[in-house]
N, C-alpha and C. Protein backbone atom coordinates (compact mmCIF):
# COMPACT_ATOMS: atom_id res chain seq x y z
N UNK A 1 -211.92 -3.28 -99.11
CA UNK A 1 -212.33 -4.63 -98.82
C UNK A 1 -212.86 -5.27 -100.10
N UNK A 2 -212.56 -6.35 -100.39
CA UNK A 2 -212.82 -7.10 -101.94
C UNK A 2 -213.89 -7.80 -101.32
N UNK A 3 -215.17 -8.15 -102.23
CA UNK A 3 -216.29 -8.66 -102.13
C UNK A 3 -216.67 -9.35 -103.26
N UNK A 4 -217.62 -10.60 -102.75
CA UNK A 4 -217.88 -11.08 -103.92
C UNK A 4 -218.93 -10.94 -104.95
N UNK A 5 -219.36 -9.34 -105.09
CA UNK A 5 -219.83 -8.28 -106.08
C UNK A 5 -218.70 -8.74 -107.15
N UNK A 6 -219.79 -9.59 -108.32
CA UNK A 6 -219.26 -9.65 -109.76
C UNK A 6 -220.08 -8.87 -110.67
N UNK A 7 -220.13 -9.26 -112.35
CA UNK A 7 -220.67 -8.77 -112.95
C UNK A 7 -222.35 -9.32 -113.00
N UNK A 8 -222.20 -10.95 -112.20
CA UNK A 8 -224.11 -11.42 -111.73
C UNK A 8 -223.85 -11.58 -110.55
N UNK A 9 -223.92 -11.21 -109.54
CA UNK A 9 -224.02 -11.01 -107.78
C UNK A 9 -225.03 -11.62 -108.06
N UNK A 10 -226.35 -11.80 -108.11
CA UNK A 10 -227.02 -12.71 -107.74
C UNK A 10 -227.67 -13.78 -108.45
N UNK A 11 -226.64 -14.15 -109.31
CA UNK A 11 -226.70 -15.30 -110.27
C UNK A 11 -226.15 -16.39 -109.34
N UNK A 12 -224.82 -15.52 -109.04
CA UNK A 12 -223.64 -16.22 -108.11
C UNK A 12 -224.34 -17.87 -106.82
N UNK A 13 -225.21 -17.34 -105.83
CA UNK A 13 -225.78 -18.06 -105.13
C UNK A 13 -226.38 -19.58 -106.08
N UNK A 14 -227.28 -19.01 -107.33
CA UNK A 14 -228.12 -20.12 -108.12
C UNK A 14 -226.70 -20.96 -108.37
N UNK A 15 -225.53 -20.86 -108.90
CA UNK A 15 -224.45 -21.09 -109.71
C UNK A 15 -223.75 -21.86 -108.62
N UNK A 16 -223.56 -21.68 -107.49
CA UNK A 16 -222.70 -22.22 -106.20
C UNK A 16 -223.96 -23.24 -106.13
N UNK A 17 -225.29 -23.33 -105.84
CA UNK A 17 -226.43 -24.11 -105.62
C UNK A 17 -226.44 -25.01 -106.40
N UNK A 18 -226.43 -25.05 -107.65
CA UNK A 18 -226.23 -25.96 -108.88
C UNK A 18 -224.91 -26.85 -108.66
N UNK A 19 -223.91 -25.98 -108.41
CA UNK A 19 -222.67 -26.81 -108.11
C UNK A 19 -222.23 -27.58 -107.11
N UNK A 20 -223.03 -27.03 -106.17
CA UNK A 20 -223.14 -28.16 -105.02
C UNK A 20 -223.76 -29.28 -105.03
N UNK A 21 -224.74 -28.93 -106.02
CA UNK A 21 -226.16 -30.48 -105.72
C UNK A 21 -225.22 -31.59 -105.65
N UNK A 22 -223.73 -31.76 -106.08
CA UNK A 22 -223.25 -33.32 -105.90
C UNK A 22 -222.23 -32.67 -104.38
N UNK A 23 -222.57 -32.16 -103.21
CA UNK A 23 -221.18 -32.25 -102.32
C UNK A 23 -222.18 -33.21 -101.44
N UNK A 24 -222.76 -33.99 -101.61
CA UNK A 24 -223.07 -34.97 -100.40
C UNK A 24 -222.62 -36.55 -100.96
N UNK A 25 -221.81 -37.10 -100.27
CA UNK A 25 -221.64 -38.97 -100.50
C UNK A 25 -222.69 -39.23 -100.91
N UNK A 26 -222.38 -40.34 -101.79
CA UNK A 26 -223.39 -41.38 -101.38
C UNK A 26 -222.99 -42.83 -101.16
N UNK A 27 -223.89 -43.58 -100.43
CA UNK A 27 -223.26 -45.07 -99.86
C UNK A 27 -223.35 -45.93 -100.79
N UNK A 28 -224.24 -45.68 -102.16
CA UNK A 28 -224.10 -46.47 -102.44
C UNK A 28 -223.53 -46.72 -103.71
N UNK A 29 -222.50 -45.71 -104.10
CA UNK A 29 -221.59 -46.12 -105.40
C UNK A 29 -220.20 -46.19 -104.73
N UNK A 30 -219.28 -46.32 -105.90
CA UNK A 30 -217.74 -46.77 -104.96
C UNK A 30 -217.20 -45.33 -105.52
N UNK A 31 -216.26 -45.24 -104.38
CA UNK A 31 -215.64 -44.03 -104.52
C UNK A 31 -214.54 -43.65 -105.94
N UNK A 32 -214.39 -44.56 -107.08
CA UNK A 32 -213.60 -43.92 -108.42
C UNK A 32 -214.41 -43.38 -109.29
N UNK A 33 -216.08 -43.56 -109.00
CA UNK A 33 -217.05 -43.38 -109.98
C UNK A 33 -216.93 -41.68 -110.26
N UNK A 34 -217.42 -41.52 -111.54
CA UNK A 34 -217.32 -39.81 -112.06
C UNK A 34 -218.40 -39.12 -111.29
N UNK A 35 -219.21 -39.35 -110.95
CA UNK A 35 -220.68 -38.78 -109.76
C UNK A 35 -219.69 -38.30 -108.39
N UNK A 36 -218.67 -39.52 -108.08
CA UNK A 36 -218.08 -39.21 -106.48
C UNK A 36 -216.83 -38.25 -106.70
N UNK A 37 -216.29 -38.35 -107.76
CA UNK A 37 -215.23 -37.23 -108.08
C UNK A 37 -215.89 -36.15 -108.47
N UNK A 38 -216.95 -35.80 -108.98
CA UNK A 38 -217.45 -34.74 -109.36
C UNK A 38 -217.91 -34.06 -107.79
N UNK A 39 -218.41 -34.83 -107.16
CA UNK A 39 -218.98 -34.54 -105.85
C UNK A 39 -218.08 -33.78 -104.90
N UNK A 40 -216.76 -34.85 -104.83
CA UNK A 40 -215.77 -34.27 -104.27
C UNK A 40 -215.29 -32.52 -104.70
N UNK A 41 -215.29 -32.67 -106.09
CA UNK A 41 -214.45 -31.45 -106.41
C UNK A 41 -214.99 -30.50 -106.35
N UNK A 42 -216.70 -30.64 -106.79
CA UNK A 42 -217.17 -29.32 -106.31
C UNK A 42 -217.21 -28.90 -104.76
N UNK A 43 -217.24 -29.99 -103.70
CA UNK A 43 -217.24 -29.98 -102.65
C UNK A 43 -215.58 -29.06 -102.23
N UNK A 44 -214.72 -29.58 -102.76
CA UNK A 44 -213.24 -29.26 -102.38
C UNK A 44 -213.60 -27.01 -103.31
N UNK A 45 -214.25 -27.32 -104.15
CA UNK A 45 -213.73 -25.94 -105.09
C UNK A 45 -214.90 -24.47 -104.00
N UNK A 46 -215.77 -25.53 -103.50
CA UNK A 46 -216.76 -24.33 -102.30
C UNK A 46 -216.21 -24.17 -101.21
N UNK A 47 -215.42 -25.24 -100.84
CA UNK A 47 -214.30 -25.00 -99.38
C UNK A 47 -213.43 -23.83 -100.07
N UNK A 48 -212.72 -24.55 -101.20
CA UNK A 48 -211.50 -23.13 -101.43
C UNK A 48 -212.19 -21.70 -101.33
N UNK A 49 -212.97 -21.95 -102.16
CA UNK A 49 -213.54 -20.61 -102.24
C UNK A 49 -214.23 -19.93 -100.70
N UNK A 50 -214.79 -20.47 -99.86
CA UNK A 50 -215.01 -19.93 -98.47
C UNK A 50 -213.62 -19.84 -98.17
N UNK A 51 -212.70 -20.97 -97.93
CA UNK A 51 -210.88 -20.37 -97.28
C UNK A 51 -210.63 -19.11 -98.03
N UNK A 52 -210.50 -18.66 -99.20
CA UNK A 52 -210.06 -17.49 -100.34
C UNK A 52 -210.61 -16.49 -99.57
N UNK A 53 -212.08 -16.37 -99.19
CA UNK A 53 -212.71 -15.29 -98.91
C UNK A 53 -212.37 -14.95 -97.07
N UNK A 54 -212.68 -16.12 -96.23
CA UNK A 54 -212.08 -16.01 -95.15
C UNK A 54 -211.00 -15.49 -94.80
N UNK A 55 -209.90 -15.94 -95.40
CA UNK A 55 -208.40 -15.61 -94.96
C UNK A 55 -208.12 -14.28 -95.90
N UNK A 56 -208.93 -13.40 -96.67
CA UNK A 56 -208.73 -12.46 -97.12
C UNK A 56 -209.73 -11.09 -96.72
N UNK A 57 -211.23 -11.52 -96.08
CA UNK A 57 -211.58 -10.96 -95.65
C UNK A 57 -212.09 -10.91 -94.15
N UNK A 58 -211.79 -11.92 -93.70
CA UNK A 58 -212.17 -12.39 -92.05
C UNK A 58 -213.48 -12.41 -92.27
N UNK A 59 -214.08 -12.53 -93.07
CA UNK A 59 -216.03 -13.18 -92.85
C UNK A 59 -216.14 -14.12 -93.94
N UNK A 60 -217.44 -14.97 -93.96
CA UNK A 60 -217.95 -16.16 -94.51
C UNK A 60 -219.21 -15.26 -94.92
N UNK A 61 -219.17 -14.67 -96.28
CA UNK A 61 -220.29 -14.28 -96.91
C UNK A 61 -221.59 -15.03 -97.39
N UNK A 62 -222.79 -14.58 -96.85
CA UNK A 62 -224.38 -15.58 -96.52
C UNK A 62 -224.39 -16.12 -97.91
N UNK A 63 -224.10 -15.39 -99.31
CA UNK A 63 -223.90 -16.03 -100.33
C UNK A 63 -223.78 -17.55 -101.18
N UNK A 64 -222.28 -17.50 -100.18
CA UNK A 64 -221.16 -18.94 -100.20
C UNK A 64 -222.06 -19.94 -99.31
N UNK A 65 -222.05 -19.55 -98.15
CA UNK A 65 -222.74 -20.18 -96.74
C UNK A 65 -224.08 -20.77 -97.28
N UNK A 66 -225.03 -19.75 -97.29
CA UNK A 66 -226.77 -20.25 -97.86
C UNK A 66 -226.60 -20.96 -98.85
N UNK A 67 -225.98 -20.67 -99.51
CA UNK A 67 -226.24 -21.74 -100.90
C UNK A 67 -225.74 -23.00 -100.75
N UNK A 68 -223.89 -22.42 -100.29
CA UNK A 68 -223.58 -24.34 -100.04
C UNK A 68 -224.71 -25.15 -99.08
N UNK A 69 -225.31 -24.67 -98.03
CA UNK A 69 -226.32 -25.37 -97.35
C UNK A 69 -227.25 -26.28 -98.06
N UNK A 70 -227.65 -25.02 -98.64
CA UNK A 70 -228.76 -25.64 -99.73
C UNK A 70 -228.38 -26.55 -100.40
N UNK A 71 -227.46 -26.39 -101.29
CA UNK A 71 -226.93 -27.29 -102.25
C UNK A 71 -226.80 -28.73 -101.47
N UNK A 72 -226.23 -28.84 -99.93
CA UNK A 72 -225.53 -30.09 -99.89
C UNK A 72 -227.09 -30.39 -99.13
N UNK A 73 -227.79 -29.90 -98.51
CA UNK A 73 -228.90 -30.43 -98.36
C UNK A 73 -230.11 -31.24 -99.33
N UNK A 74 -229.98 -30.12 -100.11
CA UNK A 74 -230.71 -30.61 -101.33
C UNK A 74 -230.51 -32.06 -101.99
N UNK A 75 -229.26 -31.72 -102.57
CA UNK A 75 -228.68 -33.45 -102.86
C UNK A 75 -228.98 -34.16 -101.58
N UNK A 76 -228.36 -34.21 -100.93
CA UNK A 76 -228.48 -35.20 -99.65
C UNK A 76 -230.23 -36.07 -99.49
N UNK A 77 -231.12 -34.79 -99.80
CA UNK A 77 -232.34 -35.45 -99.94
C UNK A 77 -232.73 -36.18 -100.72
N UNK A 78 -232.07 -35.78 -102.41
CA UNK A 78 -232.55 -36.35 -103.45
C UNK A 78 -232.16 -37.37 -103.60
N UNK A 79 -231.31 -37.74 -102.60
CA UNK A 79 -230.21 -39.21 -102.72
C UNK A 79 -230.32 -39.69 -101.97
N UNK A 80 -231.91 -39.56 -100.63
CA UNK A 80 -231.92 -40.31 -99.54
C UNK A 80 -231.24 -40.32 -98.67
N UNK A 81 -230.52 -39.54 -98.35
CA UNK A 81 -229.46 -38.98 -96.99
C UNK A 81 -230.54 -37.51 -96.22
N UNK A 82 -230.93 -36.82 -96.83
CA UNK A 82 -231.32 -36.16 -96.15
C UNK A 82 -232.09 -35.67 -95.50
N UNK A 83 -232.26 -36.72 -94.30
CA UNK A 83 -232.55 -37.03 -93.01
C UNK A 83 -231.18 -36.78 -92.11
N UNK A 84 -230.25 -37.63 -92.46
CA UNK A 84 -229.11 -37.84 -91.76
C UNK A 84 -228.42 -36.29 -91.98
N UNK A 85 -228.45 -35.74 -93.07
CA UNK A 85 -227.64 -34.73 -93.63
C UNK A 85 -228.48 -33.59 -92.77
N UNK A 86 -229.73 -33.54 -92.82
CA UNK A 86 -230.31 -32.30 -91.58
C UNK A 86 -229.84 -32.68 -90.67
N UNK A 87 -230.14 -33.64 -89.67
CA UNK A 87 -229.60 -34.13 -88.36
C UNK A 87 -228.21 -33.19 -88.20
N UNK A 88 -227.14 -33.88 -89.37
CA UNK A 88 -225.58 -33.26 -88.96
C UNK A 88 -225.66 -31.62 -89.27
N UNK A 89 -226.77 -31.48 -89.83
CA UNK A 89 -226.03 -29.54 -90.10
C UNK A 89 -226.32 -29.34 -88.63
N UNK A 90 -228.03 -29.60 -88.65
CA UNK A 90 -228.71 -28.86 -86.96
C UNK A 90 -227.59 -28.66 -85.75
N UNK A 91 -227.36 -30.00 -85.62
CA UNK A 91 -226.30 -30.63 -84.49
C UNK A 91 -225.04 -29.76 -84.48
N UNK A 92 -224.20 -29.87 -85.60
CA UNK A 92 -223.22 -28.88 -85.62
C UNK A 92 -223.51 -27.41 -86.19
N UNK A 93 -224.59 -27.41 -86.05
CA UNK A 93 -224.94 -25.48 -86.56
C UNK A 93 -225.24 -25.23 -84.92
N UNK A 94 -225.95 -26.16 -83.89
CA UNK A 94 -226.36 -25.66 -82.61
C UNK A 94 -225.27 -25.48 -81.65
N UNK A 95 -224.21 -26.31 -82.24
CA UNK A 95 -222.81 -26.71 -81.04
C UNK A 95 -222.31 -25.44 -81.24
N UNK A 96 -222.32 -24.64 -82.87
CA UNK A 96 -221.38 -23.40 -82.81
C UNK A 96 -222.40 -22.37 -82.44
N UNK A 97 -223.71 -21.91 -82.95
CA UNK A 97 -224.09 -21.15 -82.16
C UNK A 97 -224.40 -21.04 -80.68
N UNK A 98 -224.27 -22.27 -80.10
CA UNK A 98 -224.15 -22.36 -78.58
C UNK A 98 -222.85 -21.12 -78.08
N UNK A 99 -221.44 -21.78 -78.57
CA UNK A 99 -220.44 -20.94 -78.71
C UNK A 99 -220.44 -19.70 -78.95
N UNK A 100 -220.99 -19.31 -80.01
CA UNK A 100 -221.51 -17.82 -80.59
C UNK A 100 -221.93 -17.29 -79.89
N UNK A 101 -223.12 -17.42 -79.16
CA UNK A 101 -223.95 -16.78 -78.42
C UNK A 101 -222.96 -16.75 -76.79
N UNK A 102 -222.24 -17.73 -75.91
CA UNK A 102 -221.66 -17.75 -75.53
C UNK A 102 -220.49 -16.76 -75.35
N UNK A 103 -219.55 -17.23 -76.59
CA UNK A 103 -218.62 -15.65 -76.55
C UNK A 103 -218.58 -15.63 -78.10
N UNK A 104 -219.10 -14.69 -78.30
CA UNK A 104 -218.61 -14.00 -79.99
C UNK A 104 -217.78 -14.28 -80.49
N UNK A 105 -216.27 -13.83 -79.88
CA UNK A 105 -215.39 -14.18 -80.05
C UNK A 105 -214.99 -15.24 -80.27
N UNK A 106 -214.76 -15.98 -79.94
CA UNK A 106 -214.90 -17.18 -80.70
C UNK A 106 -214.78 -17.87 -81.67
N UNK A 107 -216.27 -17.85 -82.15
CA UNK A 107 -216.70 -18.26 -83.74
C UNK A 107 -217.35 -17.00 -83.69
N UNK A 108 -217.73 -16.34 -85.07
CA UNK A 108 -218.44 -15.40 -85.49
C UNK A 108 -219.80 -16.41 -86.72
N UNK A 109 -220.48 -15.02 -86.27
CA UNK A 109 -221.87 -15.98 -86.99
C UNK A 109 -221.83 -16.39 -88.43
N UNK A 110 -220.25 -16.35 -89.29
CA UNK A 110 -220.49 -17.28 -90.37
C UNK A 110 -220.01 -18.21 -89.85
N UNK A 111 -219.48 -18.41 -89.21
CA UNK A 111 -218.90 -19.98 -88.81
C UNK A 111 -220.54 -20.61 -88.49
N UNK A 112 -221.27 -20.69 -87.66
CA UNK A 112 -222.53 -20.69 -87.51
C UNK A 112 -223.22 -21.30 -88.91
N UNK A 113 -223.59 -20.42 -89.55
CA UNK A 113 -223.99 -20.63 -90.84
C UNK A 113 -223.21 -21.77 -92.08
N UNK A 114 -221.84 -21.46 -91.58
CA UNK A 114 -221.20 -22.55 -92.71
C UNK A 114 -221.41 -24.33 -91.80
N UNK A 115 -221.68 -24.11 -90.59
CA UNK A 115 -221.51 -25.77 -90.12
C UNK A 115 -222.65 -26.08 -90.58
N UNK A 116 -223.75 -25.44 -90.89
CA UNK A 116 -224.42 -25.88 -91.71
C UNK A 116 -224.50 -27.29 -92.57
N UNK A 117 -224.06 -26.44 -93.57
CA UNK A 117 -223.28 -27.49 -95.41
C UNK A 117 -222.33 -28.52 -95.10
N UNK A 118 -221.60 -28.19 -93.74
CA UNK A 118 -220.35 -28.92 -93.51
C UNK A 118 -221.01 -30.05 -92.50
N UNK A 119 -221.75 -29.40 -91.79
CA UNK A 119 -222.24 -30.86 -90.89
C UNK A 119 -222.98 -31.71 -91.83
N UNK A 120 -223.89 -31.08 -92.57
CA UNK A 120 -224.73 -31.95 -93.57
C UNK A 120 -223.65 -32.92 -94.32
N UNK A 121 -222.82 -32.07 -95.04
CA UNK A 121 -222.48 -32.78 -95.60
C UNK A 121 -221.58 -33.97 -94.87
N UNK A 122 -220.57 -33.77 -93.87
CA UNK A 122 -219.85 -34.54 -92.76
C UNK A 122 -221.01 -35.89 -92.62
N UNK A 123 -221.99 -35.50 -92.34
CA UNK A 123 -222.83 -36.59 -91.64
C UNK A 123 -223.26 -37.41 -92.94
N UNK A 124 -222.62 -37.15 -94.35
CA UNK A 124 -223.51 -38.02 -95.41
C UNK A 124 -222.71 -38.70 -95.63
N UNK A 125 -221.30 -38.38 -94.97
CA UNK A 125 -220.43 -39.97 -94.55
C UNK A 125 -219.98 -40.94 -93.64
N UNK A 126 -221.04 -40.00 -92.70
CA UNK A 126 -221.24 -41.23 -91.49
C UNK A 126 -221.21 -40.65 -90.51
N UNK A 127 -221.12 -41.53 -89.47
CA UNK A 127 -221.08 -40.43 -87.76
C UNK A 127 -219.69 -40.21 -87.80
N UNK A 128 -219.28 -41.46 -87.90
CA UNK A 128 -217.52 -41.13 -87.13
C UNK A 128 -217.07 -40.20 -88.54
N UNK A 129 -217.50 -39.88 -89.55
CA UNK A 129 -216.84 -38.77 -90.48
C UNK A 129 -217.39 -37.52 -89.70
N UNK A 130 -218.89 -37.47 -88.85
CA UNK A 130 -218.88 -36.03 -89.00
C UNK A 130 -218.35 -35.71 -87.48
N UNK A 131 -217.66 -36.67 -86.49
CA UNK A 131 -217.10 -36.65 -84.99
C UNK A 131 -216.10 -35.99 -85.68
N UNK A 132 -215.21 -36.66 -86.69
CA UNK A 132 -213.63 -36.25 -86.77
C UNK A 132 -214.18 -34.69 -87.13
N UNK A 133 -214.93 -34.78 -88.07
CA UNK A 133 -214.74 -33.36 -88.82
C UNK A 133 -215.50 -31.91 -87.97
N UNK A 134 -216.12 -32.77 -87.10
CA UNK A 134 -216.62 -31.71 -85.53
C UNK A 134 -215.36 -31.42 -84.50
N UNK A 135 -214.66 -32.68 -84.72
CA UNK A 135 -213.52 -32.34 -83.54
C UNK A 135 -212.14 -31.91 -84.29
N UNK A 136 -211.87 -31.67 -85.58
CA UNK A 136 -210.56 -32.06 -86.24
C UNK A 136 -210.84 -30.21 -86.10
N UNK A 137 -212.11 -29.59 -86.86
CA UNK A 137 -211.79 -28.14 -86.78
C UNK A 137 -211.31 -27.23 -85.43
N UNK A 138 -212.21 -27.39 -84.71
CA UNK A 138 -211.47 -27.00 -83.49
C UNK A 138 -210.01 -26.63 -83.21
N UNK A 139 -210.02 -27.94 -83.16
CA UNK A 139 -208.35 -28.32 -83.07
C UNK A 139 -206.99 -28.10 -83.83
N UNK A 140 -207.71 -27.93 -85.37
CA UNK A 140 -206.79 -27.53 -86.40
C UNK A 140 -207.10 -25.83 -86.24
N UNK A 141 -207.86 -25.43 -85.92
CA UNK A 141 -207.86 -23.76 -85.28
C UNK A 141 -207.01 -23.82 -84.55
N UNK A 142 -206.86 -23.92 -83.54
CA UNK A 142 -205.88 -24.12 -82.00
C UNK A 142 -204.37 -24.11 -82.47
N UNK A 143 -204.04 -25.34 -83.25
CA UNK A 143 -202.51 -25.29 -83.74
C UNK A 143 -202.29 -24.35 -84.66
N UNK A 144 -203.21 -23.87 -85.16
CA UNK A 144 -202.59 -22.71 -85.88
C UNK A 144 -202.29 -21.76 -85.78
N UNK A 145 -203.46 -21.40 -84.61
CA UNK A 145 -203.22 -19.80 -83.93
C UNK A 145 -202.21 -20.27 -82.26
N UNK A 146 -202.07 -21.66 -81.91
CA UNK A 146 -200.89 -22.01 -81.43
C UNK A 146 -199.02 -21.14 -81.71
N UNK A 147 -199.33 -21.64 -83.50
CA UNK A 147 -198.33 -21.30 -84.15
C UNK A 147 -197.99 -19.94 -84.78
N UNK A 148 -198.94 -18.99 -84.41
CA UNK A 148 -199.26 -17.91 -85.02
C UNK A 148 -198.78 -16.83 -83.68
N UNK A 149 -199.39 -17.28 -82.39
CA UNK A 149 -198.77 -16.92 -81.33
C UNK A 149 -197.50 -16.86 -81.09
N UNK A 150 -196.85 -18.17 -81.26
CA UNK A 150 -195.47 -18.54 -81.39
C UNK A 150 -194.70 -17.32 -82.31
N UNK A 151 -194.79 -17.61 -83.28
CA UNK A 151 -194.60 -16.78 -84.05
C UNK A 151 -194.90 -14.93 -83.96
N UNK A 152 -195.63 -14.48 -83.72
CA UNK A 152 -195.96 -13.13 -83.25
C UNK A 152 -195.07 -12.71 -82.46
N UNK A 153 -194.80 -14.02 -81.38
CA UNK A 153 -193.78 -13.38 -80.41
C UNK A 153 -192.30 -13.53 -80.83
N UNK A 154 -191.98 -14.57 -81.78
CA UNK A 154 -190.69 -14.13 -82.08
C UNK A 154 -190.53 -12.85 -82.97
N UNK A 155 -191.93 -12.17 -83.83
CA UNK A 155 -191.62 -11.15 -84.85
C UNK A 155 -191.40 -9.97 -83.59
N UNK A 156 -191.92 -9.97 -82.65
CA UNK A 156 -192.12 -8.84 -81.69
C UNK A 156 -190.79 -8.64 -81.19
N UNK A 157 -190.36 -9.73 -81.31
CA UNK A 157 -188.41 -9.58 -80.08
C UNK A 157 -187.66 -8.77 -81.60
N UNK A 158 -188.43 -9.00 -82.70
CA UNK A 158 -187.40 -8.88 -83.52
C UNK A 158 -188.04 -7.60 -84.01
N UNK A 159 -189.10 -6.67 -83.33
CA UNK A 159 -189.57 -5.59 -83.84
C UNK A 159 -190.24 -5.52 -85.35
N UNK A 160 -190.75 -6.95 -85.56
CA UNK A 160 -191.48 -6.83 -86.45
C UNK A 160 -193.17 -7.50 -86.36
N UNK A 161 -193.69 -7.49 -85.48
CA UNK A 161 -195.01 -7.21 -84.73
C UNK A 161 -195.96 -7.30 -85.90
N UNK A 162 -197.24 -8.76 -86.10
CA UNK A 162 -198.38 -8.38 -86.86
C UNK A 162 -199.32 -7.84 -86.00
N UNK A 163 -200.34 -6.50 -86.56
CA UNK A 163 -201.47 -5.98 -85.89
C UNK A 163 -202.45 -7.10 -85.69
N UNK A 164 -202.43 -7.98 -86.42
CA UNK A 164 -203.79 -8.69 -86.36
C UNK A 164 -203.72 -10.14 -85.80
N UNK A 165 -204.00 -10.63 -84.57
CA UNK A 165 -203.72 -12.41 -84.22
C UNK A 165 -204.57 -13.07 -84.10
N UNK A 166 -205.92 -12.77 -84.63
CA UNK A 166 -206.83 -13.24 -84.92
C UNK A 166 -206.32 -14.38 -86.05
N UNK A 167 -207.59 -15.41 -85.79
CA UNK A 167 -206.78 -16.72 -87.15
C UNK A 167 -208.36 -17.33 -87.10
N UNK A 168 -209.00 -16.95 -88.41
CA UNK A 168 -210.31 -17.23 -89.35
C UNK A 168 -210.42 -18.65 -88.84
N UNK A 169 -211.41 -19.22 -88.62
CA UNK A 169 -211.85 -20.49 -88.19
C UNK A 169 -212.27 -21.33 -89.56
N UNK A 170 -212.69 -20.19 -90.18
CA UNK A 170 -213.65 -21.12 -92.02
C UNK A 170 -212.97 -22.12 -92.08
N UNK A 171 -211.82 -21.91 -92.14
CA UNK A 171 -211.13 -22.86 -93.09
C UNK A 171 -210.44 -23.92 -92.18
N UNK A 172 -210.08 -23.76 -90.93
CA UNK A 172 -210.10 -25.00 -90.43
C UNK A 172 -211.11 -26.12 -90.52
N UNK A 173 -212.46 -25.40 -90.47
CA UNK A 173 -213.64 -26.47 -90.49
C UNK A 173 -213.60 -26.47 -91.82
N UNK A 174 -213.44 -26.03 -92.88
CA UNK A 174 -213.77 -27.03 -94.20
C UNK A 174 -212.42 -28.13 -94.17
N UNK A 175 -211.38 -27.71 -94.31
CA UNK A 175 -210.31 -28.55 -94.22
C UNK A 175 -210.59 -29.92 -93.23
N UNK A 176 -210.59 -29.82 -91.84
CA UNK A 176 -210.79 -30.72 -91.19
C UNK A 176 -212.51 -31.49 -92.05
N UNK A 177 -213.49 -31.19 -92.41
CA UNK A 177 -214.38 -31.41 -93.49
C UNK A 177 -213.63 -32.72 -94.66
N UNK A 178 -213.00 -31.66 -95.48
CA UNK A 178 -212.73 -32.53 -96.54
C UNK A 178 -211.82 -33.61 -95.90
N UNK A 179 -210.87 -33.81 -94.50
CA UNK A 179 -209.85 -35.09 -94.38
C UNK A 179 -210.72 -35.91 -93.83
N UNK A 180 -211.84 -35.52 -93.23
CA UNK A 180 -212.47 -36.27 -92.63
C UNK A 180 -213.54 -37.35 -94.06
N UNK A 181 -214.26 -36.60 -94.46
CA UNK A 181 -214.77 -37.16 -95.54
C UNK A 181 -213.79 -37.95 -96.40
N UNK A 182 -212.40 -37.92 -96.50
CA UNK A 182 -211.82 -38.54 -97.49
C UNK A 182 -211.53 -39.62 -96.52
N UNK A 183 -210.54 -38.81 -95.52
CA UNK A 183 -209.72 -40.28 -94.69
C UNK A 183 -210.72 -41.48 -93.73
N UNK A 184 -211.95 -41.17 -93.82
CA UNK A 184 -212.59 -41.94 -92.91
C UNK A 184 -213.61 -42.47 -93.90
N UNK A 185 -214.25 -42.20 -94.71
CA UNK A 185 -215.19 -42.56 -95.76
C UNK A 185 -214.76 -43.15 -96.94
């Protein structure tokens, strides 16, 4: 199993924390400014990196998770959002551990932990950014393991069968995250 044990494991968290301080909007510059592209990209380069680790190890390491929190919280405060930016983690951190606790299966408790950063951050572009990006993950889970089903069963007629049909949730919710933040904000 590959982990994200480098040569500073716990530099790593300060380094993701620092790089986050810009993943929250703000309302009040225009979106070509170097602050909102910078914001974006580190925002887009902590999603990849949770999808990388998800879809290679099936968990959301507390690492990635705690820190992006922090990070998009942090900014969010220092920039006067975060009020709104707690509101959206709480809200969508309670909807998935509702689920969690509910059936495990499900979501597993990094999903939990990552709606965190993602609601915070979702909500620092508004409500209707953090509705889509509450309802877009879900749903972009569903068609995939829709299609994954689909698929399983044609490898099976054809005797070539995957062991595993499980399909990682991370990365639907950052994805549905970043379209929402772009296409609605």
């Amino acid at each position: 199993m590959r982990t994200l044990d480098g040569p500073f494991p716990r530099a790593r968290p300060v380094v993701i924390s620092i790089a986050l301080a810009s993943t929250a909007t703000r309302p009040d510059i225009e979106a070509t400014t170097p602050l909102t592209v910078v914001a974006y990209a580190s925002f887009v380069g902590w999603c990849f990196a949770l999808c990388t680790v998800d879809l290679r190890e099936r968990r959301l390491p507390n690492a990635l998770t705690g820190a992006g929190a922090v990070g998009v919280l942090g900014f969010a405060a220092a920039t006067g959002r975060g009020s709104v930016a707690l509101v959206g983690a709480l809200l969508l951190a309670a909807v998935y551990l509702t689920i969690h606790l509910i059936a495990p299966a499900a979501f597993g408790a990094g999903d939990v932990k990552l709606a965190v950063g993602l609601g915070g951050a979702a909500a620092c572009g508004g409500a209707q950014t953090w509705v889509w990006a509450a309802l877009g993950a879900p749903l972009l889970t569903a068609l995939i393991g829709g299609a994954h089903l689909l698929l399983d069963r044609f490898r099976r007629r054809s005797r070539m069968g995957s062991a595993d049909s499980a399909v990682p949730h991370g990365p639907a919710m950052c994805l549905a995250t970043i379209a929402a933040l772009v296409l609605v904000h």
